[in-house]
N, C-alpha and C. Protein backbone atom coordinates (compact mmCIF):
# COMPACT_ATOMS: atom_id res chain seq x y z
N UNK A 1 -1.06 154.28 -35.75
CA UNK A 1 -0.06 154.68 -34.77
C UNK A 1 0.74 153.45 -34.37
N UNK A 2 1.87 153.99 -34.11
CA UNK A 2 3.02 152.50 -33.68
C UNK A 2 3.07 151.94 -32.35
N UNK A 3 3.12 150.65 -32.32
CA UNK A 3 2.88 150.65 -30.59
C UNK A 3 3.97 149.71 -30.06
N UNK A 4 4.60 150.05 -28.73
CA UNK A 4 5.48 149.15 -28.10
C UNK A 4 4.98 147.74 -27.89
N UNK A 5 3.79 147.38 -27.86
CA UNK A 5 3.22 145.99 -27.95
C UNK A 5 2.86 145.29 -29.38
N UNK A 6 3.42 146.32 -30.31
CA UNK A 6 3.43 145.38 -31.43
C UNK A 6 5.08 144.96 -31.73
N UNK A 7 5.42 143.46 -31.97
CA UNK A 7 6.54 142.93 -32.37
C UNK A 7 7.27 143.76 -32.98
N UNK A 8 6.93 143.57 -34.35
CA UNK A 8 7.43 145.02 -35.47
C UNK A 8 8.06 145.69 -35.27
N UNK A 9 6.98 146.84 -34.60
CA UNK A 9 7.30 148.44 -33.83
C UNK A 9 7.87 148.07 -32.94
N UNK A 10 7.75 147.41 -31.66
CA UNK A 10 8.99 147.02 -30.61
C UNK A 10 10.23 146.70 -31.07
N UNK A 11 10.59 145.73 -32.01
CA UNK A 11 12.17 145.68 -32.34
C UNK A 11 12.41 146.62 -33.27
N UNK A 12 12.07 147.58 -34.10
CA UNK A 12 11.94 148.90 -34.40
C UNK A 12 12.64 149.85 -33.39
N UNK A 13 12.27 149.94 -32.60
CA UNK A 13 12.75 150.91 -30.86
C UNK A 13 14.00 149.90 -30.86
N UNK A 14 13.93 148.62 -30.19
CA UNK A 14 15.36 148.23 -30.07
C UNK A 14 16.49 148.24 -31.37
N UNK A 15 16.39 148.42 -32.23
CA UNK A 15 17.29 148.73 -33.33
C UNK A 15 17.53 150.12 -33.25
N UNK A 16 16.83 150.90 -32.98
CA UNK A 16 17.20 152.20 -33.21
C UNK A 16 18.50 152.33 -31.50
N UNK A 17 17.67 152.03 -30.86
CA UNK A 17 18.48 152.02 -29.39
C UNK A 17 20.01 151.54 -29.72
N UNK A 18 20.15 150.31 -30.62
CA UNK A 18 21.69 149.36 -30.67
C UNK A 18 21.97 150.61 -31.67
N UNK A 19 21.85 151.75 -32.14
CA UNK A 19 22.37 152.88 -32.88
C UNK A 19 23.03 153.19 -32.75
N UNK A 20 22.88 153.65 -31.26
CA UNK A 20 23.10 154.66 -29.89
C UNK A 20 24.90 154.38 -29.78
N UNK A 21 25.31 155.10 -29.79
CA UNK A 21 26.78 155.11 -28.91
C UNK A 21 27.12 156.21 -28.08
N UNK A 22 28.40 155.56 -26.92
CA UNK A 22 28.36 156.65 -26.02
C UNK A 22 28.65 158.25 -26.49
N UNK A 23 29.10 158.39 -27.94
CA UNK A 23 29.47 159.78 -28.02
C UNK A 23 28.31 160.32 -28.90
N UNK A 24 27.33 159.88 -29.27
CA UNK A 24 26.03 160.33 -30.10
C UNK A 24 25.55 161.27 -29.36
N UNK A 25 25.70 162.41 -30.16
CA UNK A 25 25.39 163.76 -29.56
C UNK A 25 24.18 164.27 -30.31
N UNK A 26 23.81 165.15 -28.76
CA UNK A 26 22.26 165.63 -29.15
C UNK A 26 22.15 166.82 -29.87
N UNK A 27 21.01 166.25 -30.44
CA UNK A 27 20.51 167.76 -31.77
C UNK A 27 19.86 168.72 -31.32
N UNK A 28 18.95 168.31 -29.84
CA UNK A 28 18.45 169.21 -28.71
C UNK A 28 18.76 168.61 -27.61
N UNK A 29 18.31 169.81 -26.90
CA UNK A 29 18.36 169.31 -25.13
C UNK A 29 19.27 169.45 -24.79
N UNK A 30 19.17 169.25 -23.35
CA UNK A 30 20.37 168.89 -22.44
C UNK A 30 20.81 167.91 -22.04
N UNK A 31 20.57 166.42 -22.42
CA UNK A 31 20.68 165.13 -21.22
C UNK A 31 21.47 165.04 -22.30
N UNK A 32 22.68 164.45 -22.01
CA UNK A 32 23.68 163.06 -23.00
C UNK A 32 23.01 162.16 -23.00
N UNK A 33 23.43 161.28 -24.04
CA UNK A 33 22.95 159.78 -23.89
C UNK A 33 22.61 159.19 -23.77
N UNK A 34 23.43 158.76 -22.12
CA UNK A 34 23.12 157.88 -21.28
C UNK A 34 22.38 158.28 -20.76
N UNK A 35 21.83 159.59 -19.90
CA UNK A 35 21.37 160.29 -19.49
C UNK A 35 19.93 160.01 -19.75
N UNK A 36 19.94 160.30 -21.65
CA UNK A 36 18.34 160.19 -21.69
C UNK A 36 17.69 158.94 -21.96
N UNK A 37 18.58 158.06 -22.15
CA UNK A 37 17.77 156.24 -21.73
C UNK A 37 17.68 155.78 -20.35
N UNK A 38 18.01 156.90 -20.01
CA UNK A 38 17.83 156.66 -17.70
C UNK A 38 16.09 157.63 -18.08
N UNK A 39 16.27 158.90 -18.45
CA UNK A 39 15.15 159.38 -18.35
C UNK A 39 14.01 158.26 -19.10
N UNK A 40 14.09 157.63 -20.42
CA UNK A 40 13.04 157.05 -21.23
C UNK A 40 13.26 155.65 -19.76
N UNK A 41 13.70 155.44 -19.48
CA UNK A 41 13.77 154.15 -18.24
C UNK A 41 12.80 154.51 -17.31
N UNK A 42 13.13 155.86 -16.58
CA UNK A 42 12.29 156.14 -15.54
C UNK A 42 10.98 156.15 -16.13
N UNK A 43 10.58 157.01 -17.41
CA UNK A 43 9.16 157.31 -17.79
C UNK A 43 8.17 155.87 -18.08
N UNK A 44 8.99 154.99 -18.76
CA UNK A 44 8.43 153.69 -18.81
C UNK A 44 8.36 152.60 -17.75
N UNK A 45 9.09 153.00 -17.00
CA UNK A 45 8.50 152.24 -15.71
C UNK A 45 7.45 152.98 -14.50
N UNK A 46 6.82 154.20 -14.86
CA UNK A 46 5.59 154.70 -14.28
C UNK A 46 4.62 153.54 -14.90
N UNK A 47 4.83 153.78 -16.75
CA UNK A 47 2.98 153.15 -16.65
C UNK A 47 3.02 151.33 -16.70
N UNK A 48 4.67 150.77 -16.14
CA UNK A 48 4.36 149.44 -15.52
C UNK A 48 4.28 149.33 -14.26
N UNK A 49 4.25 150.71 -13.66
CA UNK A 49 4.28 150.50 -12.28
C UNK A 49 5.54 150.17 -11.26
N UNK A 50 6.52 150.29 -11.89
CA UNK A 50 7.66 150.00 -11.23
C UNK A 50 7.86 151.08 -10.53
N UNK A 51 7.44 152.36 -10.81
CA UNK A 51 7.97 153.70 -9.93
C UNK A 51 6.77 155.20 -10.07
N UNK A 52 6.30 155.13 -8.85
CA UNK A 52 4.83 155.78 -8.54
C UNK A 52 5.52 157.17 -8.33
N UNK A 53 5.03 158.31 -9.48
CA UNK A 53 5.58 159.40 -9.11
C UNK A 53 4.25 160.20 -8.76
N UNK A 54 4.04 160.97 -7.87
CA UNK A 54 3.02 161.71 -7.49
C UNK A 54 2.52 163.05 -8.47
N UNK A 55 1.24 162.68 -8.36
CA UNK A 55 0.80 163.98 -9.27
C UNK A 55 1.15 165.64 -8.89
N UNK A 56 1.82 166.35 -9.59
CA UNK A 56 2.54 167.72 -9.63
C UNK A 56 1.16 168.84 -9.80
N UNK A 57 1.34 169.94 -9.19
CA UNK A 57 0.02 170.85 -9.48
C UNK A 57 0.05 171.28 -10.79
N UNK A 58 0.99 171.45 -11.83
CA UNK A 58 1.36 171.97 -13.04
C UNK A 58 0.52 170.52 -13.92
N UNK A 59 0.57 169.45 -13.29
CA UNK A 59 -0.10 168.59 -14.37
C UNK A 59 -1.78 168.44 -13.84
N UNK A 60 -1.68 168.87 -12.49
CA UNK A 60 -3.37 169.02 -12.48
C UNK A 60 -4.07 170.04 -13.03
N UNK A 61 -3.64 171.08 -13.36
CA UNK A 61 -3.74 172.44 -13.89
C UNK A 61 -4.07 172.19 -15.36
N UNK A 62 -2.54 171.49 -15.65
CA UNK A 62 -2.82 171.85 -17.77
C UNK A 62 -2.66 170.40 -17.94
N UNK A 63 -2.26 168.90 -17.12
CA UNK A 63 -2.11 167.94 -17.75
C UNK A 63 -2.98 167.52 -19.03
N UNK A 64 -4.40 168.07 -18.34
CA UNK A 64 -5.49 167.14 -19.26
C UNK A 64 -5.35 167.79 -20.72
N UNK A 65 -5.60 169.07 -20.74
CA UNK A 65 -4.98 169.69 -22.16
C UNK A 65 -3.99 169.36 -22.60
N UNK A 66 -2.33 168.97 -21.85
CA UNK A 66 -1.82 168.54 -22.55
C UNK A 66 -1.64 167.55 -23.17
N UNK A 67 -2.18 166.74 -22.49
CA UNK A 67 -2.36 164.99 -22.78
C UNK A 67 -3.04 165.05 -23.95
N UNK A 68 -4.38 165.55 -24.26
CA UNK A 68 -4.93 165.53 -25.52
C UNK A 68 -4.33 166.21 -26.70
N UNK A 69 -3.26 167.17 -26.35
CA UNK A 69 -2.20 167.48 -27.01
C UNK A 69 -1.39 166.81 -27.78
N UNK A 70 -1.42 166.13 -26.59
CA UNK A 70 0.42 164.97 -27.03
C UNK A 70 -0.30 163.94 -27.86
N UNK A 71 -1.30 163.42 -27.57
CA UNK A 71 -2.04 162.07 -28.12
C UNK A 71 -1.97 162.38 -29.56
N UNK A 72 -2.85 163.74 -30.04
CA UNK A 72 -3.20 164.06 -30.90
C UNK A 72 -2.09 164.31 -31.77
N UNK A 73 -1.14 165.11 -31.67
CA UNK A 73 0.23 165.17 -32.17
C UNK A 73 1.11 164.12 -32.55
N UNK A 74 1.33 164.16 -34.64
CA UNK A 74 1.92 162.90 -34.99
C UNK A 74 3.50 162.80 -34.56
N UNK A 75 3.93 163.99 -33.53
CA UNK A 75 5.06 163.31 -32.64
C UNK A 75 5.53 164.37 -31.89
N UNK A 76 6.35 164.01 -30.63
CA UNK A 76 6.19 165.33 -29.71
C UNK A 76 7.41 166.38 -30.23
N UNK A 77 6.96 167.55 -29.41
CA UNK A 77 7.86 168.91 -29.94
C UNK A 77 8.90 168.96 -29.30
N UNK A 78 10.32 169.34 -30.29
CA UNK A 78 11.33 169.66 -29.69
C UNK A 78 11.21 170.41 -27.84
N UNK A 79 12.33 170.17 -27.34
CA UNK A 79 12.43 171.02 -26.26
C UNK A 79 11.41 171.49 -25.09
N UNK A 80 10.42 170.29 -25.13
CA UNK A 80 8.81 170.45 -24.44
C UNK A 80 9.76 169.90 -23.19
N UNK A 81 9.16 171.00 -22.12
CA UNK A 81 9.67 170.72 -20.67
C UNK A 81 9.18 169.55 -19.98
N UNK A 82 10.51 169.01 -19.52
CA UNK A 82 10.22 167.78 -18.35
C UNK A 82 9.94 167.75 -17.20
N UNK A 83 9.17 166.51 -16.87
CA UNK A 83 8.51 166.57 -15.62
C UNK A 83 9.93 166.61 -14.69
N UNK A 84 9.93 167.23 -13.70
CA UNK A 84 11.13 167.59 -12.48
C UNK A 84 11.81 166.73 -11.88
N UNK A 85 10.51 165.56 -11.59
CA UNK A 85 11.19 164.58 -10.67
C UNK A 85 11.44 163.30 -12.20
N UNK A 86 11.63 163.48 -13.27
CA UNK A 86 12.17 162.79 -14.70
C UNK A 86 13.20 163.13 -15.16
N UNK A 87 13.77 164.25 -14.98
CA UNK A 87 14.92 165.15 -15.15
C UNK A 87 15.94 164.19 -14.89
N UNK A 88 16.93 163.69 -15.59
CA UNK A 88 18.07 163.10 -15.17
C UNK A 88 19.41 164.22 -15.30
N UNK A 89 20.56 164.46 -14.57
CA UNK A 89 21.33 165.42 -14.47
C UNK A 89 22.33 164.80 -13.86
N UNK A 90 22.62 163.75 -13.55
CA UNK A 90 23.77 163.04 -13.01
C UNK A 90 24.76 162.48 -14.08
N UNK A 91 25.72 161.85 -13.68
CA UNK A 91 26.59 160.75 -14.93
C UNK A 91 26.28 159.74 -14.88
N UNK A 92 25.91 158.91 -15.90
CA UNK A 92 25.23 157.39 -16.35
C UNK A 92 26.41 156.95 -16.98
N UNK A 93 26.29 155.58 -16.72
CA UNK A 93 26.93 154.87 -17.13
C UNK A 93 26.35 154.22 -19.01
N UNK A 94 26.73 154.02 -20.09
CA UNK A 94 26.16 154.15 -21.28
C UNK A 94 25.54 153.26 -21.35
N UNK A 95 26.11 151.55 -21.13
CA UNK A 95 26.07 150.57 -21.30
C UNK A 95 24.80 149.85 -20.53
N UNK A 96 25.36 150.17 -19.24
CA UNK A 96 24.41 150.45 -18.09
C UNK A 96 22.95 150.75 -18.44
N UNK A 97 23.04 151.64 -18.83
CA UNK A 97 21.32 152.51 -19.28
C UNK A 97 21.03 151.99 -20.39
N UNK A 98 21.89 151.91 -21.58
CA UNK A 98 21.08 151.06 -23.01
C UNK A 98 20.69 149.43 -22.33
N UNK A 99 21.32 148.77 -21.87
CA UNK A 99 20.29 147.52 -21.20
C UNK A 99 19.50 147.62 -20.58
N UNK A 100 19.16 148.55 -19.41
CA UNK A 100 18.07 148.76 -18.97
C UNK A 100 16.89 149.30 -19.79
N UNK A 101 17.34 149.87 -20.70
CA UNK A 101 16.28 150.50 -21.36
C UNK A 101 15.65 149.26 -22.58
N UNK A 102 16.52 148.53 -23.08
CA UNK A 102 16.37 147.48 -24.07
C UNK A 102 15.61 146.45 -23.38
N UNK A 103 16.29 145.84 -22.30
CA UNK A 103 15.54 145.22 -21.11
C UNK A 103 13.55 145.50 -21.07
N UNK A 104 13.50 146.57 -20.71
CA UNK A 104 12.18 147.48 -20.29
C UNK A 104 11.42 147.14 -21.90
N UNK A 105 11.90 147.55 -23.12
CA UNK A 105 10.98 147.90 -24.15
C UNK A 105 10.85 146.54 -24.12
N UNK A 106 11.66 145.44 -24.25
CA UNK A 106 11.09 143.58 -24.42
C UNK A 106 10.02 143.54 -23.57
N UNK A 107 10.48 143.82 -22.23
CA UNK A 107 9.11 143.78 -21.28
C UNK A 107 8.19 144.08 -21.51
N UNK A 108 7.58 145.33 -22.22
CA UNK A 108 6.90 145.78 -22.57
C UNK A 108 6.10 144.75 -23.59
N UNK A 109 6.72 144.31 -24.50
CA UNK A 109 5.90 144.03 -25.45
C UNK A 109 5.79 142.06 -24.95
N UNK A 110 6.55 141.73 -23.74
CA UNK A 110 5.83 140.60 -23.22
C UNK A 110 5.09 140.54 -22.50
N UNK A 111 4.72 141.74 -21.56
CA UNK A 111 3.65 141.99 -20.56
C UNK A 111 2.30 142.70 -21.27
N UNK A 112 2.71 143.22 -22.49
CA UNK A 112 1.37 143.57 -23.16
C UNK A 112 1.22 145.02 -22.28
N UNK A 113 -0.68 145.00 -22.88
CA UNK A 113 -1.16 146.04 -22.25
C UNK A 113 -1.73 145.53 -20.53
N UNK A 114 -1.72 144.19 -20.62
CA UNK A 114 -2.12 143.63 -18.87
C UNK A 114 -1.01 144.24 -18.33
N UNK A 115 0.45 144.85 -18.55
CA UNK A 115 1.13 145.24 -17.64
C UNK A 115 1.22 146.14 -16.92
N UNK A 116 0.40 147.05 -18.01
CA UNK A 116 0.11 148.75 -17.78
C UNK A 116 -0.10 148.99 -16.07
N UNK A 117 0.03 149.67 -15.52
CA UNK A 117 -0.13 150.48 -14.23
C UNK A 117 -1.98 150.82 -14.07
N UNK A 118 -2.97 151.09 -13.11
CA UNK A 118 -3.78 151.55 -13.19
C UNK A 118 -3.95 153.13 -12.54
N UNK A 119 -2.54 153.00 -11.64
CA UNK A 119 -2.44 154.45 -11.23
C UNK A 119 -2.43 155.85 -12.03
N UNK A 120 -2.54 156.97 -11.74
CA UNK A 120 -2.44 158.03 -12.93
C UNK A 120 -1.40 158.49 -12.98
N UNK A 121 -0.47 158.94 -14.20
CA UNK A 121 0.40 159.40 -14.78
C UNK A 121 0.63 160.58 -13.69
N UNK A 122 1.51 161.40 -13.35
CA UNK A 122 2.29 162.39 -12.53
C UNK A 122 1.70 163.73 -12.97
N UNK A 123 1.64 163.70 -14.29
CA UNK A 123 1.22 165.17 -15.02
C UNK A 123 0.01 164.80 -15.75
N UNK A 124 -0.18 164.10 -16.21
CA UNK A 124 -1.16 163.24 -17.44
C UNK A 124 -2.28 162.69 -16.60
N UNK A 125 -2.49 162.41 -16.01
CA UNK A 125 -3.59 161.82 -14.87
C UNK A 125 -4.04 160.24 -15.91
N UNK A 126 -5.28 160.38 -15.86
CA UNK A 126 -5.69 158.38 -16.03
C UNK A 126 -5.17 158.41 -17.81
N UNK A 127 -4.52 157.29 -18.42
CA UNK A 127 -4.43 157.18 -19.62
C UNK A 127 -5.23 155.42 -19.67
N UNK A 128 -6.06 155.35 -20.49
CA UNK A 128 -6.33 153.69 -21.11
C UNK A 128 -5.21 153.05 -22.02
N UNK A 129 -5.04 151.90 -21.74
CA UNK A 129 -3.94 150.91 -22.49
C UNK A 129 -3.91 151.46 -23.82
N UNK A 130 -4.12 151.68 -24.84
CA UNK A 130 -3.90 152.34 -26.29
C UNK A 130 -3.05 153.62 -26.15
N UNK A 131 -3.59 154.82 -25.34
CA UNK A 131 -3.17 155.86 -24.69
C UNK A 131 -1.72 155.61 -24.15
N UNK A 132 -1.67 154.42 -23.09
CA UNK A 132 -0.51 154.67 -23.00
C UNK A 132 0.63 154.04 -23.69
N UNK A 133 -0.06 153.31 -24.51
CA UNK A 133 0.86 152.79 -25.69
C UNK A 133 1.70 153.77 -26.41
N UNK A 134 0.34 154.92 -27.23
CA UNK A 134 1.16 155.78 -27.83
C UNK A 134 2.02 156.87 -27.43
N UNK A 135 1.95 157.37 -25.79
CA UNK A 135 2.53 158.12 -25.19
C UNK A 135 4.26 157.26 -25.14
N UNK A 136 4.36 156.40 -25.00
CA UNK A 136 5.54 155.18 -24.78
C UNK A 136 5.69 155.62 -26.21
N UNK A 137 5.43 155.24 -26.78
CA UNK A 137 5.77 155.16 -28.53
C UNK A 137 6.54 156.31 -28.92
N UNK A 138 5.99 157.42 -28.71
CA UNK A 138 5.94 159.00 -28.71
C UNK A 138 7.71 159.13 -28.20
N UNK A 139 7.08 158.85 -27.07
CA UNK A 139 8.24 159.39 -25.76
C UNK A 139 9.43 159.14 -26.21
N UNK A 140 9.27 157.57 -26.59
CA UNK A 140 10.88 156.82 -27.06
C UNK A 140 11.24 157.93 -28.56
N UNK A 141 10.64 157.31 -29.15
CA UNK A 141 10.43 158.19 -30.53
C UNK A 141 11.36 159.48 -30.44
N UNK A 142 10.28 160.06 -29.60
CA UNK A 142 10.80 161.78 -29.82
C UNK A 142 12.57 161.85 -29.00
N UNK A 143 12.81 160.84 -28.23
CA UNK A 143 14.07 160.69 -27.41
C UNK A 143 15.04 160.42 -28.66
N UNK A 144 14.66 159.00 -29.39
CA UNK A 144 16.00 158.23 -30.00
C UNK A 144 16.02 159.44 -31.43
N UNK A 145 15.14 160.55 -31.56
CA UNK A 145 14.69 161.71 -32.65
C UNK A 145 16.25 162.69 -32.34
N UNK A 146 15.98 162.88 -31.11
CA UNK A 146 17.01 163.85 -30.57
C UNK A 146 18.03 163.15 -30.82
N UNK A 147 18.62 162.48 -30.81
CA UNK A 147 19.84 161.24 -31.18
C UNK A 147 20.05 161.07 -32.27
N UNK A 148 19.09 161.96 -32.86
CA UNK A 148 19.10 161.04 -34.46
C UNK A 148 19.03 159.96 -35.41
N UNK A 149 18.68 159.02 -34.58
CA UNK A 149 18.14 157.56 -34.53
C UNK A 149 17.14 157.52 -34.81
C-alpha cells in the first residue's frame, strides 16, 4: 500500500496535484476543484490535529464497519457520502487551495507518523499510524481519481 510518508508516494500526490487546473472538471461529485483540495485540506488536517471534528452518531453506529471497509478496499468508491461538517460548498479560490493542500502533503511526509493526531477520527473513531496513512493515501487518491489525475 502507498503511503504519504513515503518520499516516492508523497511526490507522487504532489505531481498529480500540479495536474490540477482551475477548469479540470469532475467525473463525479459535486465539489469543483478548488473545492475538493479545501475538502482533502480539511480531512488531512484532522489526523495532524490541526482541526478536531467531533464524533457524529452515524460514525458511532457504522464507523467501525466502515473503517474496516475502507482499509480493506484497494481504493474508495465513487460517490461514498461525506462527512457534513467536510462538505465544502462555498467558492475557493484555486491557487489558494492547491498550496494549501501541497503545503499539508510535504508536511506530512516531514512530520512522519510522530505527527499523527491521537484523537479519534469524527466517523472512523481510533486509527494507528499505518491506518491512517492509508486512509490519507486513499482519500487523496480517490479525490485527484475524480479529477482524473
Amino acid at each position: 500500500m502507498k503511503s504519504i510518508f513515503n518520499k516516492g508516494n508523497n511526490a507522487e500526490l504532489i505531481n498529480r496535484v500540479n495536474q490540477l487546473t482551475a477548469a479540470t472538471p469532475a467525473l463525479w461529485g459535486k465539489m469543483n476543484v478548488a473545492q475538493m483540495m479545501a475538502h482533502c485540506t480539511v480531512s488531512m488536517n484532522i489526523a495532524f490535529g490541526n482541526s478536531k471534528k467531533y464524533r457524529h452518531w452515524v460514525g458511532i453506529l457504522f464507523g467501525n464497519f466502515a473503517k474496516k471497509r475502507n482499509l480493506k478496499a484497494k481504493e474508495l468508491d465513487r460517490n461514498i457520502p461525506t462527512y457534513y461538517k467536510l462538505r465544502i460548498t462555498d467558492d475557493r479560490d484555486f491557487a489558494e487551495e492547491k498550496a494549501k493542500l501541497i503545503a499539508l502533503i510535504k508536511t506530512a511526509l516531514e512530520k512522519g507518523e510522530a505527527g499523527l493526531v491521537k484523537c479519534p477520527h469524527p466517523y472512523f473513531r481510533y486509527f494507528n499510524p499505518g491506518e491512517w496513512s492509508q486512509l490519507n493515501w486513499k482519500h487523496l487518491d480517490h479525490h485527484l481519481r475524480q479529477f482524473g489525475v
